[in-house]
Protein backbone atom coordinates (compact mmCIF):
# COMPACT_ATOMS: atom_id res chain seq x y z
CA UNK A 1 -1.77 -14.93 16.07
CA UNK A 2 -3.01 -17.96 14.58
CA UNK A 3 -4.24 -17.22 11.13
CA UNK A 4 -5.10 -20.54 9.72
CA UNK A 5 -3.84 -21.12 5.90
CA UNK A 6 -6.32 -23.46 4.58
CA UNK A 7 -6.87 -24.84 1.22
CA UNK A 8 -10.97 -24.67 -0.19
CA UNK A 9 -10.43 -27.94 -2.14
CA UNK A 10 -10.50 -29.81 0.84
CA UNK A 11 -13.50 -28.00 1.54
CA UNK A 12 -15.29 -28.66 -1.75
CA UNK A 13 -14.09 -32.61 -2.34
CA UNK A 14 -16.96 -35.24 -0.88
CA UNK A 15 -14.76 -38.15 -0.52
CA UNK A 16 -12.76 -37.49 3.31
CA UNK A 17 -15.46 -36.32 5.32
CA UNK A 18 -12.99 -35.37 8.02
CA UNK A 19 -10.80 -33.19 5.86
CA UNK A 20 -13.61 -31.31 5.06
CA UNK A 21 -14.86 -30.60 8.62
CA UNK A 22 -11.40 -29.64 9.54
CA UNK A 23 -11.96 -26.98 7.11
CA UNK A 24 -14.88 -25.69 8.41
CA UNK A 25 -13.77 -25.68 12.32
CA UNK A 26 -10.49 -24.49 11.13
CA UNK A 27 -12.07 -21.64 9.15
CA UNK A 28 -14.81 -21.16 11.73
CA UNK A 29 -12.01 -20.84 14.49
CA UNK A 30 -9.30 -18.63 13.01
CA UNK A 31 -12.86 -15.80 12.17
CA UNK A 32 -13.96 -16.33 16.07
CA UNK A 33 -9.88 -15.87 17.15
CA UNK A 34 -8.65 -13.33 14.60
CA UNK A 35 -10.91 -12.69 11.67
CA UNK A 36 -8.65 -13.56 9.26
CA UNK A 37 -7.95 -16.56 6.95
CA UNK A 38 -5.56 -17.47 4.36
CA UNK A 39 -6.68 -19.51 1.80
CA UNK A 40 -5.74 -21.56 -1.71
CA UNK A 41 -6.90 -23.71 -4.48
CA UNK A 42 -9.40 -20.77 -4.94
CA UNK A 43 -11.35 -20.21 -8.41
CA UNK A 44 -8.75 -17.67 -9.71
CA UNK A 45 -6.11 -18.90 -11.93
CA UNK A 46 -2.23 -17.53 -11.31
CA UNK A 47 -2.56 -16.93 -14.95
CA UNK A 48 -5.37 -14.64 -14.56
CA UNK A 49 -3.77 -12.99 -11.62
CA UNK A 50 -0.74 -11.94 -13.68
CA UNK A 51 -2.87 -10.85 -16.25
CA UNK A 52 -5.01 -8.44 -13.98
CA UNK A 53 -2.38 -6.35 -12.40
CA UNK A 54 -1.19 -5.94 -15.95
CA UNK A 55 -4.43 -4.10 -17.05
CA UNK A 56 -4.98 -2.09 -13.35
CA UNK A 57 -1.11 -1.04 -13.53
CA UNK A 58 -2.04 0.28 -17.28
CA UNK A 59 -5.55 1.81 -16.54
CA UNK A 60 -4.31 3.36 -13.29
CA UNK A 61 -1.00 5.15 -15.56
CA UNK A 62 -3.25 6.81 -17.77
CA UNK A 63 -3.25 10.91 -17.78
CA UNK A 64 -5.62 11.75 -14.79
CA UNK A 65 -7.39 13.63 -17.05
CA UNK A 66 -8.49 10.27 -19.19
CA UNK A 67 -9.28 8.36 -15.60
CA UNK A 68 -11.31 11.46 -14.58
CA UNK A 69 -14.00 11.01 -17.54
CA UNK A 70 -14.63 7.65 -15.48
CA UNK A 71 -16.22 9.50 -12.31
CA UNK A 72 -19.60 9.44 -11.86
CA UNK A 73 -20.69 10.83 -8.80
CA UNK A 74 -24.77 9.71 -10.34
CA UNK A 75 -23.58 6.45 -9.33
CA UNK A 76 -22.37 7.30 -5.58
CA UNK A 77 -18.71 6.17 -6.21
CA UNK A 78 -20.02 2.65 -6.12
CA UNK A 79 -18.72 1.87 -10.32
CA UNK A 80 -16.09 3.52 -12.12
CA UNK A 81 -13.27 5.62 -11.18
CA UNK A 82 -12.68 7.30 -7.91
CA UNK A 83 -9.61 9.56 -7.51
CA UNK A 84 -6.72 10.37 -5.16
CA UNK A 85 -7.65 11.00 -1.64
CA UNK A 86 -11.38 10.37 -2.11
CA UNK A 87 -11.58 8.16 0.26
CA UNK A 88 -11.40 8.75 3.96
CA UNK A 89 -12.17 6.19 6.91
CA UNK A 90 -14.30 6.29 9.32
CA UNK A 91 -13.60 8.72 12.18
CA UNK A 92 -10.52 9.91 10.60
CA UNK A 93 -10.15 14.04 9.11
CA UNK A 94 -6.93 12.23 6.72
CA UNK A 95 -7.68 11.14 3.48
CA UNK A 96 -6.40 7.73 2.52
CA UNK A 97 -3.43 7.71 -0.26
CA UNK A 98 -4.66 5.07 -3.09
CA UNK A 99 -7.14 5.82 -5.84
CA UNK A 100 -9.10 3.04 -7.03
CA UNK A 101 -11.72 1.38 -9.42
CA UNK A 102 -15.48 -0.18 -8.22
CA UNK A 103 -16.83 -2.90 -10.91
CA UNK A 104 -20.21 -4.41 -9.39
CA UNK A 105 -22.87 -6.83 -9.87
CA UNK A 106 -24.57 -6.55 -13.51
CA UNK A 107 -26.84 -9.06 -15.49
CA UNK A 108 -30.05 -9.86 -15.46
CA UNK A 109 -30.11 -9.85 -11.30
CA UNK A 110 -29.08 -6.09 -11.32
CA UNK A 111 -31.12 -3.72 -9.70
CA UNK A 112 -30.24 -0.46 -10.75
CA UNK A 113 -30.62 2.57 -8.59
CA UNK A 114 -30.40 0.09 -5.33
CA UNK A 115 -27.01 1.69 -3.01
CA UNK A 116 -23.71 0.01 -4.71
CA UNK A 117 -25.65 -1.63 -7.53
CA UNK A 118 -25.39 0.42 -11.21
CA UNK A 119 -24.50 -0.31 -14.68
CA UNK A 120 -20.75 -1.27 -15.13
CA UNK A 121 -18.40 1.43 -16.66
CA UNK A 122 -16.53 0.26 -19.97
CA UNK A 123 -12.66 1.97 -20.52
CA UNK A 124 -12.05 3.04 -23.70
CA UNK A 125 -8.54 3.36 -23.46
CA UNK A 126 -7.84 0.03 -21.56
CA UNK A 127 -10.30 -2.80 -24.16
CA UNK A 128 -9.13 -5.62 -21.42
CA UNK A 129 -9.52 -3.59 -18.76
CA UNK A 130 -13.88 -4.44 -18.32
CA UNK A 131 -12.89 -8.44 -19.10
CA UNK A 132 -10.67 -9.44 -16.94
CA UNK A 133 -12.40 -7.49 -13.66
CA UNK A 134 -15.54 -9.47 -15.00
CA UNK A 135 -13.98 -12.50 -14.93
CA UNK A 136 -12.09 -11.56 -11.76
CA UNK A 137 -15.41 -10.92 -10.22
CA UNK A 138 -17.27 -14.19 -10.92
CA UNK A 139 -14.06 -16.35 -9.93
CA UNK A 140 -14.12 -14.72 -6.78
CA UNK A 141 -17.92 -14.91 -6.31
CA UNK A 142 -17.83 -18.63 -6.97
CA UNK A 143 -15.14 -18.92 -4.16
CA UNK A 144 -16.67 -16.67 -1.78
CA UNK A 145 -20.15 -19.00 -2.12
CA UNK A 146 -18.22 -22.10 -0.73
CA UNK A 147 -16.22 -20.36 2.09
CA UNK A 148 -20.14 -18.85 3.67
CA UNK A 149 -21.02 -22.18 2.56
CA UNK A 150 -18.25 -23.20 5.21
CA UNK A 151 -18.93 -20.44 7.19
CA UNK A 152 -22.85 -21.76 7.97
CA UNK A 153 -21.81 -24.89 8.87
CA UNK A 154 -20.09 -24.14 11.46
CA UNK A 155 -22.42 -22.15 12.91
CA UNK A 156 -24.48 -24.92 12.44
CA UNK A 157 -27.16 -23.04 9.85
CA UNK A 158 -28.27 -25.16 6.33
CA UNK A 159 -24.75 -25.02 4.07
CA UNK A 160 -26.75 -23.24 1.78
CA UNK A 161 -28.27 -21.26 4.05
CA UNK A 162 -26.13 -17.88 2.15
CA UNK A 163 -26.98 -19.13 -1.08
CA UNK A 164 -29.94 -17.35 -1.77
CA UNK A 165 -29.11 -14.50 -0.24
CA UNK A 166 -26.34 -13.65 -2.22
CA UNK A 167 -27.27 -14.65 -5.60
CA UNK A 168 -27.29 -11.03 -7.27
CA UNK A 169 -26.19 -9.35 -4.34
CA UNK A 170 -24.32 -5.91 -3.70
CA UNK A 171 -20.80 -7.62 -3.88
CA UNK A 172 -17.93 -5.22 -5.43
CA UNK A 173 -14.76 -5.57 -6.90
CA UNK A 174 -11.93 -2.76 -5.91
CA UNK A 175 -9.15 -2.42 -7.74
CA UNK A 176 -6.69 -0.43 -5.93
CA UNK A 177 -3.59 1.67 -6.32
CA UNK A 178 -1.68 3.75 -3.87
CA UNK A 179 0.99 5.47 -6.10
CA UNK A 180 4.32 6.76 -5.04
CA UNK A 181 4.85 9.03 -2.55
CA UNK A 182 6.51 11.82 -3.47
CA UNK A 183 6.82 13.90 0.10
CA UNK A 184 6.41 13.70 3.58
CA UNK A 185 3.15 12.44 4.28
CA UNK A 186 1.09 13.57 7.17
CA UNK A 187 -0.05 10.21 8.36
CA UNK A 188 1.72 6.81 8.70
CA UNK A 189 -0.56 4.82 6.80
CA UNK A 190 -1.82 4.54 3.14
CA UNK A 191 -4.89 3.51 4.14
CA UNK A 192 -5.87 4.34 8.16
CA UNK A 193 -7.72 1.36 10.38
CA UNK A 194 -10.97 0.41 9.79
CA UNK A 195 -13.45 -2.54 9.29
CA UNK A 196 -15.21 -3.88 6.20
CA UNK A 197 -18.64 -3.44 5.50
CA UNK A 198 -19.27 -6.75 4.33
CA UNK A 199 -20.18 -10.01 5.05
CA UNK A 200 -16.53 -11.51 3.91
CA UNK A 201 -13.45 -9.61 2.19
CA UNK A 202 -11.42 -12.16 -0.43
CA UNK A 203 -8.21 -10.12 -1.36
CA UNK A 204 -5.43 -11.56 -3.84
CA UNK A 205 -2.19 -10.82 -2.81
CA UNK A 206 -0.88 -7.10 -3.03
CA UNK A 207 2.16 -6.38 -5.16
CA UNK A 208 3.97 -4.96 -2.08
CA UNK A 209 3.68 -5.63 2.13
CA UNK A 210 1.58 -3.01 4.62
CA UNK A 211 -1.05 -4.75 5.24
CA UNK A 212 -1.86 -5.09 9.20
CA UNK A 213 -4.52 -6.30 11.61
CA UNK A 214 -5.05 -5.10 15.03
CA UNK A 215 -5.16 -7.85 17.78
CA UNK A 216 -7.28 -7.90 20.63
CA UNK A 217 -3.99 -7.03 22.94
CA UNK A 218 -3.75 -3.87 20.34
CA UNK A 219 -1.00 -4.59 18.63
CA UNK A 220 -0.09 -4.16 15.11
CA UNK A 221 0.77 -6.82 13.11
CA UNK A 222 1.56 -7.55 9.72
CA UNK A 223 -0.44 -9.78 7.23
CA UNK A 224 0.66 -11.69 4.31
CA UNK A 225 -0.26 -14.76 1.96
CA UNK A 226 2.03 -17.08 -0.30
CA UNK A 227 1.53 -15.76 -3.17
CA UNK A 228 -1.88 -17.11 -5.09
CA UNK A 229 -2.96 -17.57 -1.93
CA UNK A 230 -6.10 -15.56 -0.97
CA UNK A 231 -6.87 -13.36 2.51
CA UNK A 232 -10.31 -13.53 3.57
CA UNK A 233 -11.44 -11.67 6.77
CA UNK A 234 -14.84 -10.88 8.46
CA UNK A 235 -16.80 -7.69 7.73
CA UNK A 236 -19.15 -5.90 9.68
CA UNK A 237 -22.27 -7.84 8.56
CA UNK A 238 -21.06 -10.91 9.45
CA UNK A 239 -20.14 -9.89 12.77
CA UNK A 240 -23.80 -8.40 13.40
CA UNK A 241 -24.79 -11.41 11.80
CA UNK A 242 -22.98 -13.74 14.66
CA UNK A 243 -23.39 -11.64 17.24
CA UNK A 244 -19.91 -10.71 17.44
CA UNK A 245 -19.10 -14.15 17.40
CA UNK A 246 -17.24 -14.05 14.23
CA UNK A 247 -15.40 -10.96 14.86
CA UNK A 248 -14.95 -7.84 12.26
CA UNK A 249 -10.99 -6.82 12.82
CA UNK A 250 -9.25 -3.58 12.30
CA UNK A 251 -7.24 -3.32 9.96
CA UNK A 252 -4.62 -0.95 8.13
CA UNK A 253 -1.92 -0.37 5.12
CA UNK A 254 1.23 1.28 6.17
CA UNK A 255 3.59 3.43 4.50
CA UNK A 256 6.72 1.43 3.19
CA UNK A 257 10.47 2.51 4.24
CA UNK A 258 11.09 5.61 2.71
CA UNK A 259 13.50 3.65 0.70
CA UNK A 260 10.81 2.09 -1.20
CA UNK A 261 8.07 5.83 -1.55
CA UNK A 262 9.07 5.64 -5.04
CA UNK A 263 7.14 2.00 -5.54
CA UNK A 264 3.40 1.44 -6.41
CA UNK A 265 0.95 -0.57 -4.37
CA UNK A 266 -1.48 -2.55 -5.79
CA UNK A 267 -4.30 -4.65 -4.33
CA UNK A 268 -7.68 -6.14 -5.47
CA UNK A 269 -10.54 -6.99 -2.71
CA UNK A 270 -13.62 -8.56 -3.92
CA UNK A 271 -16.25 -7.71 -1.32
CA UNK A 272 -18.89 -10.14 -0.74
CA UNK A 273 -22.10 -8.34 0.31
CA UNK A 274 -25.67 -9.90 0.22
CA UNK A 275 -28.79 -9.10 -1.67
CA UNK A 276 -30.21 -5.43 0.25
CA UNK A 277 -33.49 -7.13 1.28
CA UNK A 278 -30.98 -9.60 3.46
CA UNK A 279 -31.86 -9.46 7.15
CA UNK A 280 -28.62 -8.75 9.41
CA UNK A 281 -30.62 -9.69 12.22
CA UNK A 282 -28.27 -11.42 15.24
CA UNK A 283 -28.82 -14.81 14.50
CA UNK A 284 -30.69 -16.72 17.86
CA UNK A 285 -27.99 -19.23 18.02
CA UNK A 286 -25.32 -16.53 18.71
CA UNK A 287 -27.43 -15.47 21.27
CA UNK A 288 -27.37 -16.55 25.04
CA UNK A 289 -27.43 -15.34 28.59
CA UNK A 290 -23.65 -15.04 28.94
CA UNK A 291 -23.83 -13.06 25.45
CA UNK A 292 -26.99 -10.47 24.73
CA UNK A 293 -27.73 -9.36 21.47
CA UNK A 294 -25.17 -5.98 20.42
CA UNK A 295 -27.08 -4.95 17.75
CA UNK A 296 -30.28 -3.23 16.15
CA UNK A 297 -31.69 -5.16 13.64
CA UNK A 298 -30.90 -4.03 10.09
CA UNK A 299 -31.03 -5.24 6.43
CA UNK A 300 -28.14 -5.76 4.47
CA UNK A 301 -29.49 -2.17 2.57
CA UNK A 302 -29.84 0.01 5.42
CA UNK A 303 -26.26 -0.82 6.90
CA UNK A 304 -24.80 -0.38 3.56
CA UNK A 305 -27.02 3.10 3.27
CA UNK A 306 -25.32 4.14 6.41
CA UNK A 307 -21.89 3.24 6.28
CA UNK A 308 -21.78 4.90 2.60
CA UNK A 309 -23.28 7.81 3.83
CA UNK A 310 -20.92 7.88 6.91
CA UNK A 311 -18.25 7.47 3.96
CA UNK A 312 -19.30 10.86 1.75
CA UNK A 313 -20.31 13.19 5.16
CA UNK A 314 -16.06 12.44 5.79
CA UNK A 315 -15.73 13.30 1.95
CA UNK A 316 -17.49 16.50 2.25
CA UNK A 317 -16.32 17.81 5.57
């Protein structure tokens, strides 16, 4: 597997034109070959880092009773708090072992009652808590806008050809926890395969290993960073987007050795969705004889509408 570790200042300096193209065909080639990059010298300081699994650790070790007062089921699961086993992917009857938080877009862009758009929920018990996922979420916004940045380039659209399209967008920061486990489980995994919804996924570090991707031979293998670093992989609406040319990969967290159940997991993906009006459209330069368009065409919205949807039918059934 050839996950290329790339740093995004060499991306963003304008003085060596050819370091910064061998950022974009590197980052353009490990999405076509793997869908997944590692990458550094993001807009998120260690500092900050440190600081935010500080506040998740102590928000998600409150009484369940306290985190319960932050569901809100008004706001489809898309802000606030949503519990144990709520979650189950798609085409699995297992529910998923983490819990986890959802803090969104808000400002004067918002567009309240639009699917994974809604007011921002404030934690009493954790003051810090609302801050630092704010600030979280712009850092990794900023970054995100100069890897698509990248990311058109190589496939040889305007750079800012994303720019527009994701100012005030749906984009979603998950803070997530998958607690100890305390018996048998009935599945392998903490969280079973699936793809993102997304255009791109930018995920910090975890505090422990599991994460794995599925390669195209289908095999499992594991998926790591330095630590700082960032992993970014394609989501689904990128891959409609290209055609399949930038591919979507499957992906998974696994149970640790039983000698480690008694550990936490924590992890923190920031994913980058567009504005709902966004067309998802295949792009006509991904298209060609030798490859026919795969997909309907959709907005950004309607996907988003569907795959949540897909999300609470599992929930229910």
């Amino acid at each position: 597997m050839n996950i290329r570790r790339l740093e995004l200042s060499d991306f963003r300096q304008q003085t060596d034109d050819k370091k910064r193209q061998t950022f974009i065909e590197s980052l353009g080639q490990s999405f076509e070959e793997t869908g997944f990059a590692v990458i550094g010298s993001h807009d998120l300081s260690t500092e900050d880092q440190t600081i935010l699994y500080q506040e998740i650790a102590a928000f998600f070790a409150l009484p369940l009773s306290q985190k319960q007062q932050y569901v809100r089921d008004d706001l489809q699961g898309q802000r606030g708090y949503n519990g144990f086993k709520s979650e189950t992917a798609k085409g699995e009857s297992i529910a998923d072992l983490k819990e986890f938080w959802h803090h969104g877009q808000a400002g004067k862009n918002s567009q309240e009652g639009i699917a994974g758009q809604y007011p921002n929920l404030v934690v009493s018990e954790a003051p810090n808590f609302t801050a630092i996922l704010e600030k979280t979420y712009r850092a990794l916004e900023k970054s995100s806008v100069d890897i698509l940045r990248a990311i058109a380039l190589y496939l040889q659209l305007p750079e800012n050809y994303f720019d527009a399209k994701m100012e005030g967008g749906l984009s979603i920061l998950r803070p997530l926890h998958y607690p100890p486990i305390t018996q048998e489980p009935e599945s392998a995994v903490r969280a079973a395969a699936h793809e993102d919804i997304n255009l791109i996924t930018l995920l910090m570090g975890a505090s422990a290993g599991g994460l794995e991707l599925l390669t195209r031979t289908g095999e499992w293998l594991p998926v790591s960073a330095p630590e700082s670093y960032l992993v970014i992989n394609v989501g689904d609406m990128l891959q409609r987007l290209t055609n399949k040319k930038l591919v979507s990969t499957t992906h998974r967290v696994v149970n640790p050795t039983k000698e480690q159940w008694h550990t936490s997991r924590y992890s923190v993906p920031f994913f980058a969705h567009p504005r709902p009006e966004t067309s998802l459209a295949c792009l006509d330069s991904c298209i060609s004889d030798d490859k026919p368009k795969q997909f309907e065409d959709y907005t950004a919205q309607q996907y988003l509408t569907e795959r949540l949807n897909e999300i609470r039918s599992t929930k229910k059934a």
